[in-house]
Protein backbone atom coordinates (compact mmCIF):
# COMPACT_ATOMS: atom_id res chain seq x y z
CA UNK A 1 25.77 -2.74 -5.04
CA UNK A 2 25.50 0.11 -2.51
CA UNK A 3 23.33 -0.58 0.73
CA UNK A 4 20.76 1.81 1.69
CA UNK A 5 18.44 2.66 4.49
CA UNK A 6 15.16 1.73 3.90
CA UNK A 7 12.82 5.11 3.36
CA UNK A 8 10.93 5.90 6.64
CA UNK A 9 7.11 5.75 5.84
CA UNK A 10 5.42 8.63 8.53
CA UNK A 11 1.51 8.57 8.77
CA UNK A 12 -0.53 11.78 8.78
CA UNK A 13 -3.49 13.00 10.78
CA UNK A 14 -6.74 12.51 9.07
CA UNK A 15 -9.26 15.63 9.49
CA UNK A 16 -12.73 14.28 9.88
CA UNK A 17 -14.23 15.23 6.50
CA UNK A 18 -11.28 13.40 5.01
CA UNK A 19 -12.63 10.03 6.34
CA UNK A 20 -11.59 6.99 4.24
CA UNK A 21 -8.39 8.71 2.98
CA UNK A 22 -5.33 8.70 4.38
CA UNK A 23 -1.18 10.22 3.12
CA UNK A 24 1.38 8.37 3.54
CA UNK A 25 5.09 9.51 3.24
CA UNK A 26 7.67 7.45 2.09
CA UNK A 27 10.96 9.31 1.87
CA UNK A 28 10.48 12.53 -0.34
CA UNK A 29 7.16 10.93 -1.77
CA UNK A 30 3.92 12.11 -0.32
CA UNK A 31 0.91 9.46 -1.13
CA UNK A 32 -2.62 10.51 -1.13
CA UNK A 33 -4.24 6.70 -0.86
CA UNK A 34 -8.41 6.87 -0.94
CA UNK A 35 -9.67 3.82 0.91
CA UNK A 36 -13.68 1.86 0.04
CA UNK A 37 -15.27 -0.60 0.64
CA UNK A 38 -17.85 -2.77 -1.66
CA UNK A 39 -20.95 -4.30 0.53
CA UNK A 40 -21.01 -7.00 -1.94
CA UNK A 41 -17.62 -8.74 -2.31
CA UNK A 42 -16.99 -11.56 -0.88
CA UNK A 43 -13.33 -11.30 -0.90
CA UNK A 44 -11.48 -9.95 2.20
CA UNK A 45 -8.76 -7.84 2.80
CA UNK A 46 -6.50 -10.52 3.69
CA UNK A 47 -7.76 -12.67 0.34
CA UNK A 48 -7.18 -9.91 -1.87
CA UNK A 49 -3.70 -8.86 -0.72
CA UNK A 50 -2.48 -12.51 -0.67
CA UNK A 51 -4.60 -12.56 -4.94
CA UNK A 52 -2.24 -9.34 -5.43
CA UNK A 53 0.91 -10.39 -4.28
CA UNK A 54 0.60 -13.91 -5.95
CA UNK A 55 -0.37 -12.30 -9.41
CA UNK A 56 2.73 -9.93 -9.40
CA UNK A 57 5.08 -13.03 -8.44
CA UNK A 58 3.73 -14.80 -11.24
CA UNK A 59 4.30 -11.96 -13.77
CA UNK A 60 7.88 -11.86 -12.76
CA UNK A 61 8.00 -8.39 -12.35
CA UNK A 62 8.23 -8.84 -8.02
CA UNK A 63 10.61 -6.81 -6.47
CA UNK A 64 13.47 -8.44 -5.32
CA UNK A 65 15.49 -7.46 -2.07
CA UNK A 66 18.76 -8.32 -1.61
């Protein structure tokens, strides 16, 4: 097994009209990530991250670091 660095992630700029977008890039990857918001749910950020990460442990298919 061959240690590597982790990739650096560098944030962007955002131009005004671009509002609730933002790119992300994570070593030679560029991410283009559009960001809403519903005015009904009544889940919150933190609820739905923690839902997220729980259903992908479950599945098995987690990413492992070691």
């Amino acid at each position: 097994m061959t240690n590597t660095a982790p990739a650096k992630a560098t944030t962007f700029k955002l131009k005004s009209r671009e509002a609730g977008a933002f790119t992300k890039r994570i070593g030679h990857t560029t991410y283009r990530v559009g960001v809403h918001f519903s005015d009904t749910s009544t889940e919150t950020a933190k609820d739905k991250i923690l839902r997220l990460v729980r259903t992908e442990a479950e599945s098995g298919k987690a990413a492992v670091n070691q």
